[in-house]
Protein backbone atom coordinates (compact mmCIF):
# COMPACT_ATOMS: atom_id res chain seq x y z
CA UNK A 1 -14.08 31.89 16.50
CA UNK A 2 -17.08 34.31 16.13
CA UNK A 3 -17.81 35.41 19.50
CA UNK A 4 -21.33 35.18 19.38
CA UNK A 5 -21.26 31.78 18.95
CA UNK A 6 -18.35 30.81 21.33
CA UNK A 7 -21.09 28.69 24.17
CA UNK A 8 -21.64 26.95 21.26
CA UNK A 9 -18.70 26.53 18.94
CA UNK A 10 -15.79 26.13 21.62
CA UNK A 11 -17.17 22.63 22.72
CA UNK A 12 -17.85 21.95 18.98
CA UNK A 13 -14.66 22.31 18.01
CA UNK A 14 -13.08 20.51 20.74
CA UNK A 15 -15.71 17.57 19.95
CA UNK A 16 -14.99 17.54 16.18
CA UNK A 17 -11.53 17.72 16.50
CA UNK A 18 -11.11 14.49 19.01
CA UNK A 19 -13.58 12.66 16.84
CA UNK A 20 -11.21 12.92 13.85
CA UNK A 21 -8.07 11.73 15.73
CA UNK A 22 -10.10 8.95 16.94
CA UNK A 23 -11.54 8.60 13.09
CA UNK A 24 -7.87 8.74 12.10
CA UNK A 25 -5.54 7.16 15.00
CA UNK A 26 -8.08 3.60 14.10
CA UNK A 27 -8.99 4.42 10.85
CA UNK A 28 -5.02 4.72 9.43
CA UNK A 29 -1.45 3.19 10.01
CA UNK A 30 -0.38 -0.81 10.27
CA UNK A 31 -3.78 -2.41 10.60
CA UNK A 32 -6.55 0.36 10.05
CA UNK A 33 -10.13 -0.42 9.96
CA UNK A 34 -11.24 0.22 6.71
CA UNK A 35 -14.68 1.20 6.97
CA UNK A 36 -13.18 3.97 9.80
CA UNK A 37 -10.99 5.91 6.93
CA UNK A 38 -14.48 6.94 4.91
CA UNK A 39 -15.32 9.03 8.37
CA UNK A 40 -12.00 9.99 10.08
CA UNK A 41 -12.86 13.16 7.70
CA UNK A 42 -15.70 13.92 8.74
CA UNK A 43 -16.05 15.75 12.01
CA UNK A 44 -13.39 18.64 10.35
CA UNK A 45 -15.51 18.63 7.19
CA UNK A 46 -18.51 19.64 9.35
CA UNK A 47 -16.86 22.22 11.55
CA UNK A 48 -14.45 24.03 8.97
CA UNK A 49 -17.93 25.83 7.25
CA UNK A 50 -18.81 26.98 10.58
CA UNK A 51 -15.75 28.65 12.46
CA UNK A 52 -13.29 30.83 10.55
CA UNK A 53 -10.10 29.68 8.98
CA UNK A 54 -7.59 29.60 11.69
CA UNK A 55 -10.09 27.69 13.78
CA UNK A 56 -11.01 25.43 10.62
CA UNK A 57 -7.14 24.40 10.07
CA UNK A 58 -5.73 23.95 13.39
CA UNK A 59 -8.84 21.54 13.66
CA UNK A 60 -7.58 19.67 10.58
CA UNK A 61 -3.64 20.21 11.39
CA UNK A 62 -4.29 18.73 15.30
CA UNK A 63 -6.72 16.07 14.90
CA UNK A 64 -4.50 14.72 12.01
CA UNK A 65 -1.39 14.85 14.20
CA UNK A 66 -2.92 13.60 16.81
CA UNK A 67 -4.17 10.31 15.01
CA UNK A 68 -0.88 10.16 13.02
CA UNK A 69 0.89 9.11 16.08
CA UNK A 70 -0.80 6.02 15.73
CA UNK A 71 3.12 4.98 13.93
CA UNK A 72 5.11 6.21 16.88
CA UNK A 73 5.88 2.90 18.37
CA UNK A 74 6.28 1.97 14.55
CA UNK A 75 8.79 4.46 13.54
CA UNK A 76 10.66 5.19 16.60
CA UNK A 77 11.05 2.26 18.85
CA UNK A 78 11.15 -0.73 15.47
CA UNK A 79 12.66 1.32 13.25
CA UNK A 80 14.40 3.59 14.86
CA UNK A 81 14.22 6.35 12.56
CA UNK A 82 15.72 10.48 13.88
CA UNK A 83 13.42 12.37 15.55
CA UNK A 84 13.40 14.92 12.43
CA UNK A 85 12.05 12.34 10.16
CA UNK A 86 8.97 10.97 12.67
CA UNK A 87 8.33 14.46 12.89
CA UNK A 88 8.44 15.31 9.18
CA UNK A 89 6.79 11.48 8.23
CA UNK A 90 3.86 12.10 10.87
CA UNK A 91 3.34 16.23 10.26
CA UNK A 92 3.60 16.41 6.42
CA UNK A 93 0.49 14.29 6.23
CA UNK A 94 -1.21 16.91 8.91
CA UNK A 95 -0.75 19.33 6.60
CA UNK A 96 -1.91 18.14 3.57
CA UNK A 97 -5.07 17.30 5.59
CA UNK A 98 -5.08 20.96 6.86
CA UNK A 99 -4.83 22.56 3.36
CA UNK A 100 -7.40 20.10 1.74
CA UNK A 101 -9.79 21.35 3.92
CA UNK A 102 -8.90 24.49 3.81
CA UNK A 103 -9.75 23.98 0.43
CA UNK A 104 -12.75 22.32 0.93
CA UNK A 105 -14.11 25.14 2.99
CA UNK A 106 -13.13 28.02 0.84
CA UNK A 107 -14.88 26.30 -2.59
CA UNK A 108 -18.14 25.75 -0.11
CA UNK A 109 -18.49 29.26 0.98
CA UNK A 110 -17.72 30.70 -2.59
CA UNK A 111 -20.59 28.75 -3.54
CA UNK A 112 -19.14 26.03 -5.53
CA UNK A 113 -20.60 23.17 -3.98
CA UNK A 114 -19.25 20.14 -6.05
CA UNK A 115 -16.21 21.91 -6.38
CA UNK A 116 -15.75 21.82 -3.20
CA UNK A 117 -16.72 18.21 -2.31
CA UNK A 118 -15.06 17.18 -5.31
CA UNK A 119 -11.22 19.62 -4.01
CA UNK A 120 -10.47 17.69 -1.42
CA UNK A 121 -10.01 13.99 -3.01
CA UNK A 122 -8.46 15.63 -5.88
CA UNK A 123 -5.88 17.38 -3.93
CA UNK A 124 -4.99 14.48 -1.53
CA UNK A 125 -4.45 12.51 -4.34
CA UNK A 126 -2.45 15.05 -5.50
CA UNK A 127 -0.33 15.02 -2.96
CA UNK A 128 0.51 11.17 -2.74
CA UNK A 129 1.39 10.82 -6.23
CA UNK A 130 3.87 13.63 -5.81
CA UNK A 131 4.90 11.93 -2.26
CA UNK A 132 5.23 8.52 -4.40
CA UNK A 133 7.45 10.14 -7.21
CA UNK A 134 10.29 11.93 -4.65
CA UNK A 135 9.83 9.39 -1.55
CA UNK A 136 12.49 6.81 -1.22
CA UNK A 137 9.56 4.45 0.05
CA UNK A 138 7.44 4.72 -2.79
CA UNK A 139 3.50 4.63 -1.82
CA UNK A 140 4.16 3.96 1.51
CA UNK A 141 1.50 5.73 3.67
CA UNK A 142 -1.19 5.69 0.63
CA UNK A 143 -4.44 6.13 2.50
CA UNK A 144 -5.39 3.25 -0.53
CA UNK A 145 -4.04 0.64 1.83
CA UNK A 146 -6.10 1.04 4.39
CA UNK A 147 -9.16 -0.45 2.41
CA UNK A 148 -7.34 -3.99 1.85
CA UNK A 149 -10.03 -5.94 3.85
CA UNK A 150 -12.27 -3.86 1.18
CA UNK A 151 -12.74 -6.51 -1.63
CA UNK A 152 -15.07 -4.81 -3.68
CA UNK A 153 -14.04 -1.18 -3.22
CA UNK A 154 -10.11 -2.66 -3.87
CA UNK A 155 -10.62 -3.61 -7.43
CA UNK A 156 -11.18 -0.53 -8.58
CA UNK A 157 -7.51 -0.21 -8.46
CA UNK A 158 -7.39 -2.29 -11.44
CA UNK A 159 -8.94 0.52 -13.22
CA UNK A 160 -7.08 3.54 -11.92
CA UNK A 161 -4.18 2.30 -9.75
CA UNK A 162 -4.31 2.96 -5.89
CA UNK A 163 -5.35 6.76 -6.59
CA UNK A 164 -9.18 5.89 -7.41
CA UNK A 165 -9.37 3.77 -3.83
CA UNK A 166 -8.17 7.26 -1.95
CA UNK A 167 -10.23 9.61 -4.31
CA UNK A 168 -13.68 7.27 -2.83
CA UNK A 169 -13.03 7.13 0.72
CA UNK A 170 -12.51 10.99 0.74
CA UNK A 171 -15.32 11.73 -1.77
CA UNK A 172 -17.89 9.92 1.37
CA UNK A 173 -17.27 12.28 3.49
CA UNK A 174 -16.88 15.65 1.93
CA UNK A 175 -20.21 14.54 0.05
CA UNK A 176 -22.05 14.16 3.87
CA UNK A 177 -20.27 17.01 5.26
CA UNK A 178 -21.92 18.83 1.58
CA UNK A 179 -25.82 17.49 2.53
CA UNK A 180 -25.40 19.33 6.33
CA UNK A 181 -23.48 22.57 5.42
CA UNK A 182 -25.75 25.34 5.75
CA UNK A 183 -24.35 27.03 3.12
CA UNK A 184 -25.33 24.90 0.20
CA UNK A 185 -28.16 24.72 -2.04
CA UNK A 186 -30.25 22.11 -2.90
CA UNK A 187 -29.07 22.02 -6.09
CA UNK A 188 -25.30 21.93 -4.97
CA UNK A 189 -26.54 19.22 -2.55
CA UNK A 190 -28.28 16.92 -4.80
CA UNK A 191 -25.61 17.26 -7.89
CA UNK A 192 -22.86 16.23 -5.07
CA UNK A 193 -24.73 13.17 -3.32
CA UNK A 194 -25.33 12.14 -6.96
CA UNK A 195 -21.72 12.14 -7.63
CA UNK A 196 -20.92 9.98 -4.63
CA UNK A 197 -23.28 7.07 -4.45
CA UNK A 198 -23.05 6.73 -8.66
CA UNK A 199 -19.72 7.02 -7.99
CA UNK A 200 -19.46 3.99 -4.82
CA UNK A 201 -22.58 1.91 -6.08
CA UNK A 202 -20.67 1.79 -9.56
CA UNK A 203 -17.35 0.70 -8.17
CA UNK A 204 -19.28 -2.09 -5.16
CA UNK A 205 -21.32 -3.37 -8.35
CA UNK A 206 -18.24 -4.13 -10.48
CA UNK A 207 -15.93 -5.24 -7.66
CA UNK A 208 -18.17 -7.73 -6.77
CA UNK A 209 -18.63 -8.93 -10.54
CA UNK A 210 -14.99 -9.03 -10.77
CA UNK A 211 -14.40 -11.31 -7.85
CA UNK A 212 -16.84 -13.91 -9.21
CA UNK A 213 -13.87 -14.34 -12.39
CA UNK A 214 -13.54 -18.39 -12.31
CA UNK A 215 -9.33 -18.90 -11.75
CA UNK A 216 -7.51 -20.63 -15.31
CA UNK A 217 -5.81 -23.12 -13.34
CA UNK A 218 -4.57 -23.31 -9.69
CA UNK A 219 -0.41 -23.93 -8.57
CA UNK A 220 0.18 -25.46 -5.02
CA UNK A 221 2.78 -23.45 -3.14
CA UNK A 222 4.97 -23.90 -0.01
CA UNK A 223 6.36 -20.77 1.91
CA UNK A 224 8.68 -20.98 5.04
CA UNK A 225 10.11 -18.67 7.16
CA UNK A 226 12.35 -19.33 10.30
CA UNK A 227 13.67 -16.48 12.41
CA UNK A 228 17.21 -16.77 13.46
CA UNK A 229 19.92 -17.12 13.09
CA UNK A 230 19.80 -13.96 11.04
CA UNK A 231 21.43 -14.07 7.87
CA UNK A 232 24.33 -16.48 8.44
CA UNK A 233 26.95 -17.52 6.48
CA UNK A 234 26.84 -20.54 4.36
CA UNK A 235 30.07 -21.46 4.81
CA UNK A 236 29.93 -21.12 8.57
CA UNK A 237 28.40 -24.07 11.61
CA UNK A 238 25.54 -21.46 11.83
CA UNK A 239 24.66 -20.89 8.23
CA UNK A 240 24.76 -24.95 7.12
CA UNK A 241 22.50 -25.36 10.30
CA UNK A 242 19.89 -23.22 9.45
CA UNK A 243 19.70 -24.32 5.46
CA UNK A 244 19.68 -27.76 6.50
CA UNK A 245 16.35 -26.62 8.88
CA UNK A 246 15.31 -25.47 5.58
CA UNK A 247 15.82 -28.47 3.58
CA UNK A 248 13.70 -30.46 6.37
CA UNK A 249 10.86 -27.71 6.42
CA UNK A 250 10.51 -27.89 2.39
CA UNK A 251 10.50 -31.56 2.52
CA UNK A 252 7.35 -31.02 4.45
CA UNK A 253 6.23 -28.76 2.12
CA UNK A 254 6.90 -30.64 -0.61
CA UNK A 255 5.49 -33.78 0.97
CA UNK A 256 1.83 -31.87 1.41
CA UNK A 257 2.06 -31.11 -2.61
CA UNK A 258 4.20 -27.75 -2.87
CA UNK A 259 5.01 -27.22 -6.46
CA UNK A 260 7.08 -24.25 -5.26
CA UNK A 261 8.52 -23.34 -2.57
CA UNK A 262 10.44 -19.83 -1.40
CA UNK A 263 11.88 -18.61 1.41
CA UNK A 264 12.78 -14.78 2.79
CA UNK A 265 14.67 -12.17 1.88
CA UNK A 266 18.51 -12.70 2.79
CA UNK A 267 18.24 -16.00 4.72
CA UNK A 268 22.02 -16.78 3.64
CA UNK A 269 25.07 -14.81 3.35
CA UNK A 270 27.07 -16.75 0.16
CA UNK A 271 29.73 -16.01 -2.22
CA UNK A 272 28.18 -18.63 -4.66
CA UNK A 273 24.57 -18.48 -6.04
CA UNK A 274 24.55 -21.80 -6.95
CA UNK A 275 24.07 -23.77 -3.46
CA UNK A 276 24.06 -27.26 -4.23
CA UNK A 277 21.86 -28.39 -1.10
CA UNK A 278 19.14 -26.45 -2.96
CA UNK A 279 19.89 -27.96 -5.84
CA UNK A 280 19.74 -30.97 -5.34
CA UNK A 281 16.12 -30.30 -3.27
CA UNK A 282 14.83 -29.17 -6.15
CA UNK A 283 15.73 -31.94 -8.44
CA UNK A 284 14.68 -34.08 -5.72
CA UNK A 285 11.21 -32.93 -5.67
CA UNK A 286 10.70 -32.00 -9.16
CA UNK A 287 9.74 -28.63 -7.58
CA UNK A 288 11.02 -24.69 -7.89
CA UNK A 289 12.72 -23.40 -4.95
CA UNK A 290 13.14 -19.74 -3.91
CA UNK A 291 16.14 -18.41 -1.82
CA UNK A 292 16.42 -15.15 -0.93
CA UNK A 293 20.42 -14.51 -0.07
CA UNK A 294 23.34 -11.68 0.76
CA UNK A 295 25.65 -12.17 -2.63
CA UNK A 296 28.80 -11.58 -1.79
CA UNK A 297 30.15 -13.39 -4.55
CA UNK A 298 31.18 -10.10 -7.22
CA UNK A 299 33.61 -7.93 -5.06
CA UNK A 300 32.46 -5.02 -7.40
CA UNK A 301 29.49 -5.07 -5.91
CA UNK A 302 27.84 -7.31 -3.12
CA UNK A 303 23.69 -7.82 -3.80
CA UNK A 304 20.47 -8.06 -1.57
CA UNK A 305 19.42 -11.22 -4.35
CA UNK A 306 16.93 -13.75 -4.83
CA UNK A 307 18.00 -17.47 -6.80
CA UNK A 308 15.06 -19.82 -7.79
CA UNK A 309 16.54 -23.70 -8.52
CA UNK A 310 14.57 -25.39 -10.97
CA UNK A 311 14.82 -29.04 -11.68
CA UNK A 312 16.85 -29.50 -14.44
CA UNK A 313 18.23 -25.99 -14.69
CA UNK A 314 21.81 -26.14 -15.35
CA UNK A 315 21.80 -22.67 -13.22
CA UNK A 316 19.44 -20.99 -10.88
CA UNK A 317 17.48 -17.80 -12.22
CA UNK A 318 18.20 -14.51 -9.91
CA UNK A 319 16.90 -11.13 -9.68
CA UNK A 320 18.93 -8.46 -7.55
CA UNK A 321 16.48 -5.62 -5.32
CA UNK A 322 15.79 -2.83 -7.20
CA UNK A 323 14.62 -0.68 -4.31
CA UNK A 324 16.65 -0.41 -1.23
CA UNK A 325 15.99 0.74 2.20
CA UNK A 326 18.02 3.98 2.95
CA UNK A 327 20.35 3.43 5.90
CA UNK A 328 19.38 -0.10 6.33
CA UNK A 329 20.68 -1.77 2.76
CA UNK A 330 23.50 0.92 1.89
CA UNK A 331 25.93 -1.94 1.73
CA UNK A 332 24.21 -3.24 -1.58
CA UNK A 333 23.80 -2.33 -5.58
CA UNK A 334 20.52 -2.07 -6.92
CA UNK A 335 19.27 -4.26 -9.39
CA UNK A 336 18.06 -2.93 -12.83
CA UNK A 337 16.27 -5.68 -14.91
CA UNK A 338 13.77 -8.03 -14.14
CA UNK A 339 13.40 -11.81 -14.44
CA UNK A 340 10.85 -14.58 -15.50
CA UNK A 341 11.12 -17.90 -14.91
CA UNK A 342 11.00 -20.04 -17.94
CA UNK A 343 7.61 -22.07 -19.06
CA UNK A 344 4.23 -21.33 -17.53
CA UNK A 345 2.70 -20.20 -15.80
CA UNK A 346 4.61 -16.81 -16.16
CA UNK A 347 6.66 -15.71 -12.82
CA UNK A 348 8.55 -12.99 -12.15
CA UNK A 349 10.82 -12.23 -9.13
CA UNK A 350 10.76 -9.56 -7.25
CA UNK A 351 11.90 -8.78 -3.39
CA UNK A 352 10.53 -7.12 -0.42
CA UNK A 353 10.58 -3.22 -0.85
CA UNK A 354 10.07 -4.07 -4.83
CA UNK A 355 6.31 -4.13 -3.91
CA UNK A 356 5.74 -0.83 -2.73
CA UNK A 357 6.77 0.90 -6.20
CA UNK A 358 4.43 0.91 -9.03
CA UNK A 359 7.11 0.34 -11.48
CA UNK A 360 7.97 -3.16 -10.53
CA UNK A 361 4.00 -4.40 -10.78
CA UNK A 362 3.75 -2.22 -14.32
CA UNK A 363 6.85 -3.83 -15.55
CA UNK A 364 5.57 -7.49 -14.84
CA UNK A 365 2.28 -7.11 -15.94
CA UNK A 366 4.01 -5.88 -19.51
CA UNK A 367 5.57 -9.49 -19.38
CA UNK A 368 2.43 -10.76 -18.97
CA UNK A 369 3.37 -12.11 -15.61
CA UNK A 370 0.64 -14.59 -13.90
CA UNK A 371 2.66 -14.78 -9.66
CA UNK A 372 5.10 -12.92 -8.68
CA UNK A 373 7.33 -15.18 -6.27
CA UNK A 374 8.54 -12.19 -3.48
CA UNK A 375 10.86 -13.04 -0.34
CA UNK A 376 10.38 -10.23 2.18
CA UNK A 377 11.62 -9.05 5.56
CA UNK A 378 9.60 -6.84 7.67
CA UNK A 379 10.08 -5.20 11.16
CA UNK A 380 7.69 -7.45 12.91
CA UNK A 381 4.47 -5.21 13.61
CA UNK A 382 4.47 -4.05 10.18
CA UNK A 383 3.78 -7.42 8.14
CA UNK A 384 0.25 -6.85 7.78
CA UNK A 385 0.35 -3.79 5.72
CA UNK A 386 3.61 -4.83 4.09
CA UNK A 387 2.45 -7.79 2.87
CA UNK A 388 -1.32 -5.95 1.39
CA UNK A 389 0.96 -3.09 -0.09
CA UNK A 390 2.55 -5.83 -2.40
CA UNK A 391 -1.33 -7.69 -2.80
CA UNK A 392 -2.17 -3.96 -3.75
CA UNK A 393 0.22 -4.23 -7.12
CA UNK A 394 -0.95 -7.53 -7.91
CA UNK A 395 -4.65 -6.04 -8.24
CA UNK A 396 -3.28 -3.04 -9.80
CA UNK A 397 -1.22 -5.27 -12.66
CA UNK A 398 -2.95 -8.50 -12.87
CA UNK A 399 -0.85 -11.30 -10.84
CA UNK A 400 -1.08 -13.65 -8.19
CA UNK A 401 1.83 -13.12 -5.14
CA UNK A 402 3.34 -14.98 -2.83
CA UNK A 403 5.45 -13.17 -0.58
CA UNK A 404 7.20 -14.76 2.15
CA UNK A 405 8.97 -12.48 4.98
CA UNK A 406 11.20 -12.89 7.82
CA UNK A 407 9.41 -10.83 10.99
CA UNK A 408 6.36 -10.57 8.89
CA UNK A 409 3.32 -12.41 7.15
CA UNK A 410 3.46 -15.54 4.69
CA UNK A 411 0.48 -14.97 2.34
CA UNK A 412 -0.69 -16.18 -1.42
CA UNK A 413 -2.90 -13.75 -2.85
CA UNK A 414 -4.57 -13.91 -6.12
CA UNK A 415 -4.90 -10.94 -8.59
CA UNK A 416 -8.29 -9.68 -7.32
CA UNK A 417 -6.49 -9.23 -3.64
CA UNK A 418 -7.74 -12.38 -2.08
CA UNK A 419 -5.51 -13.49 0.47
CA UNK A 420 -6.18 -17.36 0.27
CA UNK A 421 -3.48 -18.52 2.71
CA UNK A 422 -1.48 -16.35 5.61
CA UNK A 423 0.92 -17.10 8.75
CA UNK A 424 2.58 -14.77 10.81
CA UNK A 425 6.47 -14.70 11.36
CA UNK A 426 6.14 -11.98 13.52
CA UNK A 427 6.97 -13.78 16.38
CA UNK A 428 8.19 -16.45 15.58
CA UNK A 429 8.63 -19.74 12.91
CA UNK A 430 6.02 -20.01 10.27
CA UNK A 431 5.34 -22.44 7.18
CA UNK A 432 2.11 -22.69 4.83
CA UNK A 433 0.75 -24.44 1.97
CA UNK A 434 -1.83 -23.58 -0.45
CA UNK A 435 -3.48 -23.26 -3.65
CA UNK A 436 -3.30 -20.09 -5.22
CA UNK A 437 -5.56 -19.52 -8.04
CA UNK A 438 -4.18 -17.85 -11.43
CA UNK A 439 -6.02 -15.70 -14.08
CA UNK A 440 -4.89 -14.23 -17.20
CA UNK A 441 -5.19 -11.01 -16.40
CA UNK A 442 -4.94 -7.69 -18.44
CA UNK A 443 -5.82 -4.72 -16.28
CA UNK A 444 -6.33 -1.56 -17.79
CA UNK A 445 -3.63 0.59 -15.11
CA UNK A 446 -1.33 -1.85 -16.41
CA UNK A 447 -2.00 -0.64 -19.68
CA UNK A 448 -2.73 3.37 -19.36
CA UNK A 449 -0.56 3.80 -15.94
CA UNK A 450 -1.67 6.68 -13.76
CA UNK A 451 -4.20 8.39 -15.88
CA UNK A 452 -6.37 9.03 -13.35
CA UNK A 453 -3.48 10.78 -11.71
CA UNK A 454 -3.83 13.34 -14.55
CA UNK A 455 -7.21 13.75 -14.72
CA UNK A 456 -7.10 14.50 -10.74
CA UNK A 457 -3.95 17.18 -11.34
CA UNK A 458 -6.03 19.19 -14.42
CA UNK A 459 -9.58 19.36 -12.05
CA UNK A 460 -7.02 20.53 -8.69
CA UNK A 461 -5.83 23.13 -11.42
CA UNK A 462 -9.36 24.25 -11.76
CA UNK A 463 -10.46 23.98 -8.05
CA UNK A 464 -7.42 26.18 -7.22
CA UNK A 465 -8.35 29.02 -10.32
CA UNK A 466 -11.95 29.03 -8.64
CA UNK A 467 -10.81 29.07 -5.13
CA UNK A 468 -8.24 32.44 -5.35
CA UNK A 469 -9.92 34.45 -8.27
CA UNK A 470 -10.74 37.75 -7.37
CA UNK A 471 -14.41 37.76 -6.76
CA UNK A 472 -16.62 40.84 -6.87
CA UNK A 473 -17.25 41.97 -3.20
CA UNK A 474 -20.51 40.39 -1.60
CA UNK A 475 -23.66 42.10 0.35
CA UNK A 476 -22.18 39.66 3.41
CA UNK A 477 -18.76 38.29 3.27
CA UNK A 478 -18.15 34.56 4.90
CA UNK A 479 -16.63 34.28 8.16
CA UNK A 480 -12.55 34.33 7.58
């Protein structure tokens, strides 16, 4: 730090720094609050014009470290992930933060004032989509997510996919940190703020217009989930037990009106998909039942795989998990195609992990899928973001969900990300019922993909070419 300044800037920097962990240990991981994430930024954004580099990145790198082991508990003691890999899952992010604002700070002091409010949204973004293409989990970690309780802000994903809800909550507060930075002109400074409340009075306005759409019809649907025992046997005491517990639980739910009723993710171990208790509840109730089971029935391969009974059906409809958890689910085959169930409304199946890949919401929204029927099982302090990173493809793609996990959250969710109906299994049994409005629903990220994506790669592109030219050398040269 310059020395001249060091009565002031040493208790600065200590302030900004432990105001971003803060910003970022509540304003990130399982259950963030949302409006938190627009000014974890912040503090960093402020100091990194005013102290030289080093001092401006180990801000970034330890307040972002700091708040990132919000997910210790998470990933150590409930997943039990290697050292190595909470280090790697907690520090990459750190980072990225440290280089975007590196960034950020370089494009500001060059005198490229919307460049530089505009560098470090475009290169986070950056980052995640390559993080989503090479990642085994997908999206997971998206700073997207963490605006779920967000309704208006959320349906801009419908436009532009996840990356447009990250690009906004990052554009805030490089925009503010912009307005106070000494270094930038008025003109810099009025272009920018511009740029950001167009940008976030835009999306609000439409958001809320789209959440006003009327529903085309409604379906009434039952989900269950009972904890133990854990994935029994049918052919065992244990396993005939717990699927007549079942049975009796969507008798309930068919007794309060449930049209359709699933349960989670690998309730049953079986050899044979077609379980005739199930069966025969579905023909009993005229209904559609969802069971998520362990197939053991193909000794070429054994399958993580979900069978809806339909009344009627001669046999039940399956789908088998495309996306499996590595380490946890080595014992199965992936899946590779994708099922609808016959009639309308239009569902498609998909399971747990499914969710958090943008190919499986892209592929149903193709089929003009209306629900998406999804059994689930989560690691018990995790269902709340679980379950919204599935809601999050239904905005993206157009359909209703509803997801059902063991150790998780029960929720119906329409396609604008309303949650309608939840329960928690996280502790313990849970059942629901309710209505879950349907749309038809063409969304233009189903249609174009990640085109925003591209957009934000070609302007990074530019922000870097301005950022490391060669410059011709100043009367006064910036603080380093």
């Amino acid at each position: 730090m310059a020395s001249k300044h060091d009565g002031f800037v040493r208790p600065a920097w200590w302030i900004a720094t432990a105001l971003a962990a803060l910003g970022w240990w509540f304003g990130s991981g399982l259950q963030p609050i949302w409006w938190l994430t627009w000014l974890a930024p912040l503090p960093v954004l402020w100091l990194a014009p005013r102290v030289r580099a080093p001092w401006a990145a180990l801000a970034a790198l330890v307040a972002f470290a700091v708040g990132g082991l919000n997910q210790w508990a998470y990933l150590h003691t409930y997943i039990g992930l290697p050292l190595p890999i909470i280090v790697n899952a907690i520090g990459m992010p750190s980072v990225a933060m440290t280089l975007c604002v590196l960034l950020f700070r370089r494009l500001l002091l060059r005198g490229h004032i919307v460049a530089a409010a505009l560098a470090m949204p475009t290169a986070w973004i950056a980052v995640e989509y390559v993080n989503s293409l090479l990642s085994p989990h997908g999206t997971f970690g998206s700073i997207g997510y963490t605006q779920m309780d967000a309704l208006p802000i959320l349906q801009v994903a419908a436009v532009t996919g996840i990356w447009g809800i990250g690009f906004l909550v990052f554009l805030l507060p490089t925009a503010i940190a912009v307005q106070v930075a000494p270094q930038a002109t008025k003109r810099g400074r009025l272009a920018v703020a511009a740029i950001a409340v167009l940008s976030i009075v835009v999306t609000v306005a439409c958001g809320s217009w789209r959440l006003h759409a009327p529903p085309l019809t409604t379906l009434r649907i039952g989900l269950v989930s009972l904890e133990k025992p854990i994935r029994p046997s049918l052919s065992d005491t244990d396993g005939q037990t717990l699927a007549a517990r079942y049975v009796d639980a969507i008798d309930r739910l068919a007794n309060e009106g449930a049209r359709i009723a699933v349960i989670p993710e690998t309730s049953f171990a079986t050899t044979d998909a077609t379980v005739p208790m199930f069966v025969a509840l579905a023909t009993k109730h005229n209904m559609t039942v969802g069971v998520g089971i362990d197939f053991k029935g193909d000794p070429r391969a054994e399958r993580n795989m979900l069978t809806v009974f339909q009344p009627g059906a001669i046999s039940p409809v399956t789908y088998d998990k495309h996306h499996l958890i590595p380490g946890f689910e080595h014992q199965y085959t992936p899946g590779d195609s994708y099922s609808l169930l016959a009639g309308t409304p239009r569902i498609g199946l998909a399971i747990c992990k499914d969710m958090d890949f943008h190919d499986t919401g892209r592929a149903y929204a193709l089929r003009d899928a209306q629900l998406l029927l999804v059994p689930a099982w989560d690691f018990s302090i995790d269902g709340w973001l679980h379950s919204r990173m599935a809601i999050m493809r239904g905005v993206e793609s157009g359909f209703a969900i509803a997801r059902v996990a063991r150790s998780g959250r029960l929720t119906l969710s329409d396609d604008r990300g309303r949650v309608v109906a939840e329960a928690s299994s996280e502790k313990h049994d849970a059942e629901l019922v309710g209505d879950l409005p349907l749309h038809e629903t063409q969304t233009l990220y189903a249609r174009w993909g990640d085109w925003f994506v591209w957009l934000d790669l070609i302007a990074l592109v530019a922000w870097l070419v301005l950022a490391l030219r060669r410059q011709s050398p100043p009367g006064t040269s910036p603080p380093r």
